[in-house]
C-alpha atoms as a PDB file:
ATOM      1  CA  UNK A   1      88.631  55.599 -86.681  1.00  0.00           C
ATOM      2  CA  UNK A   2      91.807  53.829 -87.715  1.00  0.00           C
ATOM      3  CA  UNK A   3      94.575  55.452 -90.134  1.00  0.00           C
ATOM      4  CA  UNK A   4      96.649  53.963 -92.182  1.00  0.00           C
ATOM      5  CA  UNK A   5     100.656  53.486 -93.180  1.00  0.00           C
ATOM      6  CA  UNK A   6     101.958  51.886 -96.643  1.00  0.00           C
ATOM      7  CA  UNK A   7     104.845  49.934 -95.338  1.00  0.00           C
ATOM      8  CA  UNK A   8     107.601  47.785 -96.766  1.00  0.00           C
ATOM      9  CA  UNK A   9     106.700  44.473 -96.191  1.00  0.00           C
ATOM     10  CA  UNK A  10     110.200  42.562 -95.031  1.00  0.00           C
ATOM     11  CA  UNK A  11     109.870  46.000 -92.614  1.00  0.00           C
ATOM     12  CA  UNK A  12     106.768  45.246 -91.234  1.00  0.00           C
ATOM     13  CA  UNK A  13     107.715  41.449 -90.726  1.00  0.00           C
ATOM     14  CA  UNK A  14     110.770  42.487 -88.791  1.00  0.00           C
ATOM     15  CA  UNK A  15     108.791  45.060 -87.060  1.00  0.00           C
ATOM     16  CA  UNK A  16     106.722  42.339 -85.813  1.00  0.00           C
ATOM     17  CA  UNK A  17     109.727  40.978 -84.349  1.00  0.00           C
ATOM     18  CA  UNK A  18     110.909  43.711 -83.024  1.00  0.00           C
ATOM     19  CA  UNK A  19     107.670  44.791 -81.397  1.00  0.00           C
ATOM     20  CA  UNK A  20     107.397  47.954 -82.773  1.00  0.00           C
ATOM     21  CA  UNK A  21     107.636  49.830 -86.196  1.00  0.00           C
ATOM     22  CA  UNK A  22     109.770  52.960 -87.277  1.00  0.00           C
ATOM     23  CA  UNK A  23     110.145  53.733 -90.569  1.00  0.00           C
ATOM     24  CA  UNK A  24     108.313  56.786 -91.779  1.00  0.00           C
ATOM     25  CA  UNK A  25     107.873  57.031 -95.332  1.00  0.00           C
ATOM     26  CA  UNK A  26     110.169  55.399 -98.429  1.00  0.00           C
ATOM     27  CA  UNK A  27     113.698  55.475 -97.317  1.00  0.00           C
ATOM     28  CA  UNK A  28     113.335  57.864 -93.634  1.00  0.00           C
ATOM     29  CA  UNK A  29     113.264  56.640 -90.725  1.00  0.00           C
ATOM     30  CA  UNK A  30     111.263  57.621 -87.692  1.00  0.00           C
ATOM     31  CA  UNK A  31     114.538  59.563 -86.557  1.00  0.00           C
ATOM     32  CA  UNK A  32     115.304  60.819 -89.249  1.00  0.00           C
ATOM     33  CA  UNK A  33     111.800  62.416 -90.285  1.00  0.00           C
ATOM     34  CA  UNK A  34     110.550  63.100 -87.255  1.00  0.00           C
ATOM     35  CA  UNK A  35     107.280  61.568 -87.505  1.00  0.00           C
ATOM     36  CA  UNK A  36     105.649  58.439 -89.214  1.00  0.00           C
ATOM     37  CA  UNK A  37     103.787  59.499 -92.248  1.00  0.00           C
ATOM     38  CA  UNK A  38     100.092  57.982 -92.631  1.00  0.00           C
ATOM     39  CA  UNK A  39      96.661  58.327 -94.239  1.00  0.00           C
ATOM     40  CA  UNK A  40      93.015  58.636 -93.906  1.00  0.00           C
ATOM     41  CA  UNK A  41      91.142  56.013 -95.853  1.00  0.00           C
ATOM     42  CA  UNK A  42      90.323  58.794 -98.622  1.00  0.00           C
ATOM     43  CA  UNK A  43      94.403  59.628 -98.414  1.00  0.00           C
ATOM     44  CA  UNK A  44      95.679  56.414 -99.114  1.00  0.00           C
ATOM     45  CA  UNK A  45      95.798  55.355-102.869  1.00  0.00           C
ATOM     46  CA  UNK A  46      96.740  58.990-103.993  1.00  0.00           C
ATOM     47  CA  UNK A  47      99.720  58.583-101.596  1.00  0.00           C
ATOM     48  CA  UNK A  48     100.263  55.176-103.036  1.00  0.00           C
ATOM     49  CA  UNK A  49     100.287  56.142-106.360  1.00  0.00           C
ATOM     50  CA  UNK A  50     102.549  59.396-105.652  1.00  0.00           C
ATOM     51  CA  UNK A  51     104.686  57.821-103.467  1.00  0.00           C
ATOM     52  CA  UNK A  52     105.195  54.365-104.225  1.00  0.00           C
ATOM     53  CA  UNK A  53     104.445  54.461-108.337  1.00  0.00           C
ATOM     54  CA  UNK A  54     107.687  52.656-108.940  1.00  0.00           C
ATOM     55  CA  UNK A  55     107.066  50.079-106.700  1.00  0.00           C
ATOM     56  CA  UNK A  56     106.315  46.752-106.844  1.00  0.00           C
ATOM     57  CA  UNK A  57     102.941  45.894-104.625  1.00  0.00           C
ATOM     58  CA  UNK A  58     104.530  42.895-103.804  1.00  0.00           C
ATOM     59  CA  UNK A  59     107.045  44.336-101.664  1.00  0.00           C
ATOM     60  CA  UNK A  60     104.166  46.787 -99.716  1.00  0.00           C
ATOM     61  CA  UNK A  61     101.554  46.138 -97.041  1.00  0.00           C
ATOM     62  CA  UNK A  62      99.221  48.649 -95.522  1.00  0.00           C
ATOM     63  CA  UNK A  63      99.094  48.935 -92.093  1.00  0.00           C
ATOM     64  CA  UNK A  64      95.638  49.822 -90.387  1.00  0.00           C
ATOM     65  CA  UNK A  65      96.360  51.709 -87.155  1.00  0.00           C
ATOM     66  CA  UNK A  66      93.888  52.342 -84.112  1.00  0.00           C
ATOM     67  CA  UNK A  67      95.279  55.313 -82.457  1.00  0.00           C
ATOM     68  CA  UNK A  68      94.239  54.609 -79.579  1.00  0.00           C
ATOM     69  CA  UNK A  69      95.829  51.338 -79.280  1.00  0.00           C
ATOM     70  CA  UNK A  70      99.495  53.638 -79.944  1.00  0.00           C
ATOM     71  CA  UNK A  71     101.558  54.300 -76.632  1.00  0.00           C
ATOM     72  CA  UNK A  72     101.123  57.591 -75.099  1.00  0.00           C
ATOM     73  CA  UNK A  73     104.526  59.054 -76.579  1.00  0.00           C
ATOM     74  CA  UNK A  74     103.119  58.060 -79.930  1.00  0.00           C
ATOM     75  CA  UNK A  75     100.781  61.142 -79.935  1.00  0.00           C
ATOM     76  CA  UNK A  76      98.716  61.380 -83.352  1.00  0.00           C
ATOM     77  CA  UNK A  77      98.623  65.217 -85.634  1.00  0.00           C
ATOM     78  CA  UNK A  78      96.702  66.142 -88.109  1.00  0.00           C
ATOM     79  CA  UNK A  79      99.127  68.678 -90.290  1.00  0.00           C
ATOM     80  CA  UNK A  80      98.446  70.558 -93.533  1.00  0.00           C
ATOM     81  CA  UNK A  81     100.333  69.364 -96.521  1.00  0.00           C
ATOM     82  CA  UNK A  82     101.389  71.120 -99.116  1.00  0.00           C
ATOM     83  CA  UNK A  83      99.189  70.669-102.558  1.00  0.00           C
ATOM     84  CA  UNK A  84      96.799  68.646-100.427  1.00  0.00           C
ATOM     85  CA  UNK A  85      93.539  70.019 -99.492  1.00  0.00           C
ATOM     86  CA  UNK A  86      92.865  67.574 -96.257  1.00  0.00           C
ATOM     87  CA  UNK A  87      95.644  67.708 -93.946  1.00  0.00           C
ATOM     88  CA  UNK A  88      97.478  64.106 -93.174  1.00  0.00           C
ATOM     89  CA  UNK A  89      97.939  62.363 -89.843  1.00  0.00           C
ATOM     90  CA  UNK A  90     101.335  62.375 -88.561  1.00  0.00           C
ATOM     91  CA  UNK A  91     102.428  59.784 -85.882  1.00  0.00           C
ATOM     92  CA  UNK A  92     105.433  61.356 -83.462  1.00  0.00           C
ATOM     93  CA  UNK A  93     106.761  58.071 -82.397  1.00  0.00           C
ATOM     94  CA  UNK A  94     107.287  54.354 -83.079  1.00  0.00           C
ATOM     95  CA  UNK A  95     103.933  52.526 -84.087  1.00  0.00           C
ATOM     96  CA  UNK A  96     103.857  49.059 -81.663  1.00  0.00           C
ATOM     97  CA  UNK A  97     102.778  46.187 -83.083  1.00  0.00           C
ATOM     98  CA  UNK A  98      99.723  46.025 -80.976  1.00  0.00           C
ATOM     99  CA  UNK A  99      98.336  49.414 -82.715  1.00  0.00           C
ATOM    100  CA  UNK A 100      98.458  47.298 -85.734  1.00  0.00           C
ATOM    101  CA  UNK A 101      94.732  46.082 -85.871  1.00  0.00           C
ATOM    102  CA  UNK A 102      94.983  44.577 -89.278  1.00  0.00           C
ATOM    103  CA  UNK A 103      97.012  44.727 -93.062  1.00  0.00           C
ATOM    104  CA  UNK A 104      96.098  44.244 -96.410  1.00  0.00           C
ATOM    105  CA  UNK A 105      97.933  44.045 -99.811  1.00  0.00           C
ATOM    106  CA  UNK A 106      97.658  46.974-102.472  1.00  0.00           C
ATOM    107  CA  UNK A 107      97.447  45.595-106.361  1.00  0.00           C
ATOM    108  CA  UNK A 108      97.849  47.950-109.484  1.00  0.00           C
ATOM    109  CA  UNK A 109      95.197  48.480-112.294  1.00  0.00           C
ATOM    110  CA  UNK A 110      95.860  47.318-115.820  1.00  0.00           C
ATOM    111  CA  UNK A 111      97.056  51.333-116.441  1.00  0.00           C
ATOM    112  CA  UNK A 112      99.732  50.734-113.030  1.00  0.00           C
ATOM    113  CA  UNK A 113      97.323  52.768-110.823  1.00  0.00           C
ATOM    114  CA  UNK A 114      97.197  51.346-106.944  1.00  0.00           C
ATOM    115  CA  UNK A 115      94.129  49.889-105.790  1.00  0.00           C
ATOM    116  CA  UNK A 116      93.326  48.410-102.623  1.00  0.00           C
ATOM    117  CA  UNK A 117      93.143  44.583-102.810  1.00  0.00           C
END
């Protein structure tokens, strides 16, 4: 079952480069945080729309992640959240570009809600 990551798009492109991605959430870093924030399906446009409300969708792309495609170090954890009533899966390491089994735009509603594309 994949999960999924909003990322900044110009990060993701270099990421490709690069051959792996490490930014965690908006403005962390992998190092910095600890862990790369993502979603479950379900997760994903309330995180958008708490996270990102200010953004524009142009600069974000969602990343869809097969864990098991992630490199061993990379290991997976669901963790509680506070004010959330599912916990959220947290990556503990860089996500490689091969995990990466697909993206898609997000677009915002007429009232500046996310919704997926």
């Amino acid at each position: 079952m994949p999960i999924y990551h909003i990322a900044d798009a110009e990060e993701w492109q270099q990421a490709r480069i690069d051959g792996e991605y490490r930014t965690s959430t908006r403005g962390r870093t992998l190092a910095q945080q600890g862990f790369i924030h993502a979603s479950d399906l379900h997760q994903l446009l309330p995180t958008a729309n708490l996270v990102y409300a200010d953004a524009d969708p142009a600069t974000l792309v969602v990343l869809v992640i097969d864990p098991t495609r992630l490199p061993a170090e990379s290991k997976v954890v669901y963790e509680p959240v506070p004010g959330a009533p599912d916990p959220f899966p947290h990556i503990f390491g860089p996500i490689t570009v091969e995990a990466v089994i697909d993206t898609f735009p997000l677009e915002k509603d007429e009232d500046g809600s996310f919704r997926r594309v």
